[in-house]
C-alpha atoms as a PDB file:
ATOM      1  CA  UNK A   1       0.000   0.000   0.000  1.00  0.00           C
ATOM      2  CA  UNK A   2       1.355   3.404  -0.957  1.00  0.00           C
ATOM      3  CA  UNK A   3      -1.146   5.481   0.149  1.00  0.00           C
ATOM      4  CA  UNK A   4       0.758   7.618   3.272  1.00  0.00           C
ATOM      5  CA  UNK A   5       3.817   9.601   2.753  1.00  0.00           C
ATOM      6  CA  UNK A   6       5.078   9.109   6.397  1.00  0.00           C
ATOM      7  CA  UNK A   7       5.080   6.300   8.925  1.00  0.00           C
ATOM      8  CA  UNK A   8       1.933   4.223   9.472  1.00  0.00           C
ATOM      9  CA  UNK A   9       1.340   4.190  13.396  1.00  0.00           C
ATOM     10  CA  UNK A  10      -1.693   1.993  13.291  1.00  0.00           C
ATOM     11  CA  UNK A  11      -3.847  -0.644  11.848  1.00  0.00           C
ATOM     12  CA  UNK A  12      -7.374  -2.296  12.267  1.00  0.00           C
ATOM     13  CA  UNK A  13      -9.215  -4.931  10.352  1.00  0.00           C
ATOM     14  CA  UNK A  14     -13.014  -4.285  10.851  1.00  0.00           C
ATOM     15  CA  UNK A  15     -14.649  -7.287  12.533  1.00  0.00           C
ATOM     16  CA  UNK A  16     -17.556  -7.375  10.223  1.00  0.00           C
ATOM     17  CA  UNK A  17     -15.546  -7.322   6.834  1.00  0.00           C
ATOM     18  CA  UNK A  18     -12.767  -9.362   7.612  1.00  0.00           C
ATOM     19  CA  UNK A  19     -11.220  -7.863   3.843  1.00  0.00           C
ATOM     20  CA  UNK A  20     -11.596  -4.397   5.050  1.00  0.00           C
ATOM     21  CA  UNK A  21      -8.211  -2.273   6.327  1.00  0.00           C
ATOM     22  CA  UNK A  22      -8.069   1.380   8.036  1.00  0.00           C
ATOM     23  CA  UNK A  23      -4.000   2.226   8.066  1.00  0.00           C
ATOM     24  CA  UNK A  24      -3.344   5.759  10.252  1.00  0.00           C
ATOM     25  CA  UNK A  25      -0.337   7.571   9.707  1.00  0.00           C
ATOM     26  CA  UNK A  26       2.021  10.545  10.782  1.00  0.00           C
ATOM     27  CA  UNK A  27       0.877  12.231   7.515  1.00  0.00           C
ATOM     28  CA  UNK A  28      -2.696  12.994   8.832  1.00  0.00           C
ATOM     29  CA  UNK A  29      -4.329  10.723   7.035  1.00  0.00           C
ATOM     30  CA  UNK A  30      -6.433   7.259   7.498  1.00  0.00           C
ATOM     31  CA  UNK A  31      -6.479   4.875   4.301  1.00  0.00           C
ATOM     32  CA  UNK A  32      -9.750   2.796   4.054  1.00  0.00           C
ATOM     33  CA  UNK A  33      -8.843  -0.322   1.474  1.00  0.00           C
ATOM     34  CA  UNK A  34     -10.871  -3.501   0.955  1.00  0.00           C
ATOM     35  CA  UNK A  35      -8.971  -6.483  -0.002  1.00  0.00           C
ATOM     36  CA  UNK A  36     -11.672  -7.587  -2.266  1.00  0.00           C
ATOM     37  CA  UNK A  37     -10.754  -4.761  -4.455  1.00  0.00           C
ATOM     38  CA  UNK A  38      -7.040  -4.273  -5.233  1.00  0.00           C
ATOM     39  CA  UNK A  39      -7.392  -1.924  -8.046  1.00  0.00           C
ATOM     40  CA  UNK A  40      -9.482   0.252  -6.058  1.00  0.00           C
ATOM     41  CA  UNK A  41      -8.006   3.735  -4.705  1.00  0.00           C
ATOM     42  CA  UNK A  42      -9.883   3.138  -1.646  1.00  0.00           C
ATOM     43  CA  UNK A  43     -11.011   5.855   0.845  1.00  0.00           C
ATOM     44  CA  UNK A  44      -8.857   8.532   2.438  1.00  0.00           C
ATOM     45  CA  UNK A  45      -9.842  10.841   5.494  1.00  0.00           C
ATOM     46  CA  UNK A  46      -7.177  13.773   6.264  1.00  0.00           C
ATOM     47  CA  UNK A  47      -7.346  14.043  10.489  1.00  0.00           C
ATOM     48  CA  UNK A  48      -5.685  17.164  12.273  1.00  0.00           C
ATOM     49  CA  UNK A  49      -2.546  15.290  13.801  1.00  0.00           C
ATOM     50  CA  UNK A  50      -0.718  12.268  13.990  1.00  0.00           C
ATOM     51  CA  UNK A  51      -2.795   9.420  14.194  1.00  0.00           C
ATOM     52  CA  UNK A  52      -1.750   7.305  17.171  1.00  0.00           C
ATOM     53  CA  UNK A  53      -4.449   4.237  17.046  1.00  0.00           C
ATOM     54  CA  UNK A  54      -7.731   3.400  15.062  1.00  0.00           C
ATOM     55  CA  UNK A  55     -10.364   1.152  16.493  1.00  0.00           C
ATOM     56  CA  UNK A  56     -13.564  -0.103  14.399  1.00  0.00           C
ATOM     57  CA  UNK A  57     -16.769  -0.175  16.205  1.00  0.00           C
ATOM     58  CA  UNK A  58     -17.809  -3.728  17.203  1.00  0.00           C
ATOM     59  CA  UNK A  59     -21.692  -2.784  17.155  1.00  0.00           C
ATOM     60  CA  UNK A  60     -21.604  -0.918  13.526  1.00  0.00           C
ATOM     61  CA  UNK A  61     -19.414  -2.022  10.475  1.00  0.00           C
ATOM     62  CA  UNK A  62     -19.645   1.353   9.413  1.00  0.00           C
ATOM     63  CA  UNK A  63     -18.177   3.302  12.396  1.00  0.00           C
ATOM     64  CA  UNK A  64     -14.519   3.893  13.492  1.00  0.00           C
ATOM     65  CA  UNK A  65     -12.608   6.207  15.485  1.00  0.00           C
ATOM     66  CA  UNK A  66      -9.010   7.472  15.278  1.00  0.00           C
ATOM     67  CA  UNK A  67      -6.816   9.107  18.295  1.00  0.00           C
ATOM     68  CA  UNK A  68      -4.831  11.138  17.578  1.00  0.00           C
ATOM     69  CA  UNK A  69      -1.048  13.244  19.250  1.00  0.00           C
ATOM     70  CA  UNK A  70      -3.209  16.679  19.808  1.00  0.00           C
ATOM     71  CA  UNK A  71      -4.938  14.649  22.668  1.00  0.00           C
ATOM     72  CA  UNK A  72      -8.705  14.379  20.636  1.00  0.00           C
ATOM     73  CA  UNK A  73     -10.637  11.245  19.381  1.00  0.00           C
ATOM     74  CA  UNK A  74     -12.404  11.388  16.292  1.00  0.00           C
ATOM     75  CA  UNK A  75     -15.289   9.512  14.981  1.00  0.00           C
ATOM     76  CA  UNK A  76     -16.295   8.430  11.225  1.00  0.00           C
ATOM     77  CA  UNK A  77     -18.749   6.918   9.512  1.00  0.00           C
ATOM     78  CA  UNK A  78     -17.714   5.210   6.129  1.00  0.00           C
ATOM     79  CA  UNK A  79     -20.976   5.640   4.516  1.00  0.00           C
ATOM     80  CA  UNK A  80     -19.943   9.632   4.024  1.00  0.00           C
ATOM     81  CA  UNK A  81     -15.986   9.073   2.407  1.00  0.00           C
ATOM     82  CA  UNK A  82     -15.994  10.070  -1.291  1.00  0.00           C
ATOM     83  CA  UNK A  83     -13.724   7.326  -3.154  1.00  0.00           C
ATOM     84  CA  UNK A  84     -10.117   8.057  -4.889  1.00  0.00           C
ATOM     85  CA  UNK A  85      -8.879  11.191  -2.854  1.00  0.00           C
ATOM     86  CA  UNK A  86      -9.044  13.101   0.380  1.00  0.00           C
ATOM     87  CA  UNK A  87     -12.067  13.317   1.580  1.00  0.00           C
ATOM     88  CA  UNK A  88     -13.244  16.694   3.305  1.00  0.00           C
ATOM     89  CA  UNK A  89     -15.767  15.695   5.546  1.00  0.00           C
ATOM     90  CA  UNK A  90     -15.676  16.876   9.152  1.00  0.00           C
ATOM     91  CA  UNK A  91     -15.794  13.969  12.166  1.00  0.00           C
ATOM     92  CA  UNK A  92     -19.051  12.709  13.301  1.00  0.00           C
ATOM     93  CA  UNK A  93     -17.437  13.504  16.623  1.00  0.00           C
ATOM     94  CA  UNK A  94     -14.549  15.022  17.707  1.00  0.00           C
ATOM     95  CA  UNK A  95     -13.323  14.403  21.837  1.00  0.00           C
ATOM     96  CA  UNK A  96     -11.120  16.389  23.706  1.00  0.00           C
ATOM     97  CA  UNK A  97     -10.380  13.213  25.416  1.00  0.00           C
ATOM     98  CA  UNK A  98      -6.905  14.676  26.677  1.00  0.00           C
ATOM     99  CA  UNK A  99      -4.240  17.252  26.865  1.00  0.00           C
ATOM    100  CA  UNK A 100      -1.218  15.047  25.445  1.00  0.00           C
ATOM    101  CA  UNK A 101      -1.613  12.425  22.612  1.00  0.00           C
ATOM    102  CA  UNK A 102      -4.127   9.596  22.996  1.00  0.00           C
ATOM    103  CA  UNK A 103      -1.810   6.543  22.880  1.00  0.00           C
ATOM    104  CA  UNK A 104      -5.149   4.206  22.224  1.00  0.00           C
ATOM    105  CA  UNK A 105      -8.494   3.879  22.362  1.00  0.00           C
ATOM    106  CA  UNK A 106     -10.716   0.917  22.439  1.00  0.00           C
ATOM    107  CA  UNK A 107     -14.388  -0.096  22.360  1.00  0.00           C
ATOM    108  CA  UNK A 108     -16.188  -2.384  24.911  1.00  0.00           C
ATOM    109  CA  UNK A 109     -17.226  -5.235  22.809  1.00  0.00           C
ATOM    110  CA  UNK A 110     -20.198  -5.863  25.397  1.00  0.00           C
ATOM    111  CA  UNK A 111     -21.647  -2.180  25.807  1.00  0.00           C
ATOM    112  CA  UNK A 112     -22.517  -0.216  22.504  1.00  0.00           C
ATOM    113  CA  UNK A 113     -20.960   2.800  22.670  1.00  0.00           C
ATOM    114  CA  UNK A 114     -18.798   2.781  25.513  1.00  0.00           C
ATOM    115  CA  UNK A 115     -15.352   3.909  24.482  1.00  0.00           C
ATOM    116  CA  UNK A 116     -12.174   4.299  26.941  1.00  0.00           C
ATOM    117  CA  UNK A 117      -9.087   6.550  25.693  1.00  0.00           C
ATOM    118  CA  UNK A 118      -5.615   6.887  27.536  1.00  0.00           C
ATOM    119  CA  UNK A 119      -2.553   8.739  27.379  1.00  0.00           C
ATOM    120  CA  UNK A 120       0.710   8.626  28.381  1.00  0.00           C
ATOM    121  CA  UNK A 121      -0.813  10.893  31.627  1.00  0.00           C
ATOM    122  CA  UNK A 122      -4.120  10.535  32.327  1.00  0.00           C
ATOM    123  CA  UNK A 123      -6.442   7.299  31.187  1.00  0.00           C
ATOM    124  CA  UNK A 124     -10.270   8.387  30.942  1.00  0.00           C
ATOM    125  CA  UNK A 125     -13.232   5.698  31.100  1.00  0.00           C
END
C-alpha cells in the first residue's frame, strides 16, 4: 500500500468485513482499502494530527474512530468518504479526550458505545 507519505502508526481490520483495512499515519491521514478490491483507490480521510491508534466499532461495520497526538478522538462513519482522494468531511465527533496524545483507544465489545481513551498521563473511562 502506498497510500501515506510518512510512517503508518496503526492498523485495524473491521470485525464485520474481515477484507476491510483502516492504516493511520504521521501524515494525517487514514487509508480505508478492501482487499476484495485491489485496483481500487480506496477511501482517504485527512485528520488534524498524527494518528496514534484506530479502532472499528464492534456494534456498527460502518463506524470507526481514530486518536490522535493533539490529545482528541475522532469519529467516522464510512458511509460519508468520497472514493479516490481526500475526503473533506468533518468527524461525526470530535473528543477532547486529553491534553497530550491519545496513545489508544478501544471499544467495549459488550456495551454499545462505551469507548475508553488513555494517554501517556491521564487514562479516561
Amino acid at each position: 500500500m502506498e497510500h501515506h507519505t510518512d510512517k503508518v502508526q496503526a492498523v485495524a481490520w473491521n470485525h464485520h468485513e474481515p477484507q476491510v483495512l483502516l492504516s493511520g499515519s504521521f501524515d494525517h491521514s487514514i487509508v480505508m482499502k478492501d482487499g476484495r478490491l485491489p485496483s481500487d483507490p480506496g477511501f482517504k480521510w485527512s485528520v488534524t494530527a498524527d494518528v496514534e491508534s484506530l479502532a472499528w466499532d464492534p456494534h456498527d461495520k460502518h463506524l470507526f474512530v481514530v486518536s490522535l497526538e493533539d490529545g482528541t478522538v475522532q469519529g467516522f462513519d464510512i458511509r460519508a468518504a468520497k472514493s479516490g482522494s481526500a475526503s473533506d468531511l468533518k468527524p461525526s465527533f470530535t473528543l477532547h479526550a486529553h491534553d497530550k496524545a491519545v496513545c489508544t483507544i478501544s471499544y467495549n465489545p459488550l456495551a454499545p458505545n462505551v469507548l475508553s481513551s488513555f494517554s501517556y498521563f491521564n487514562p479516561q473511562f
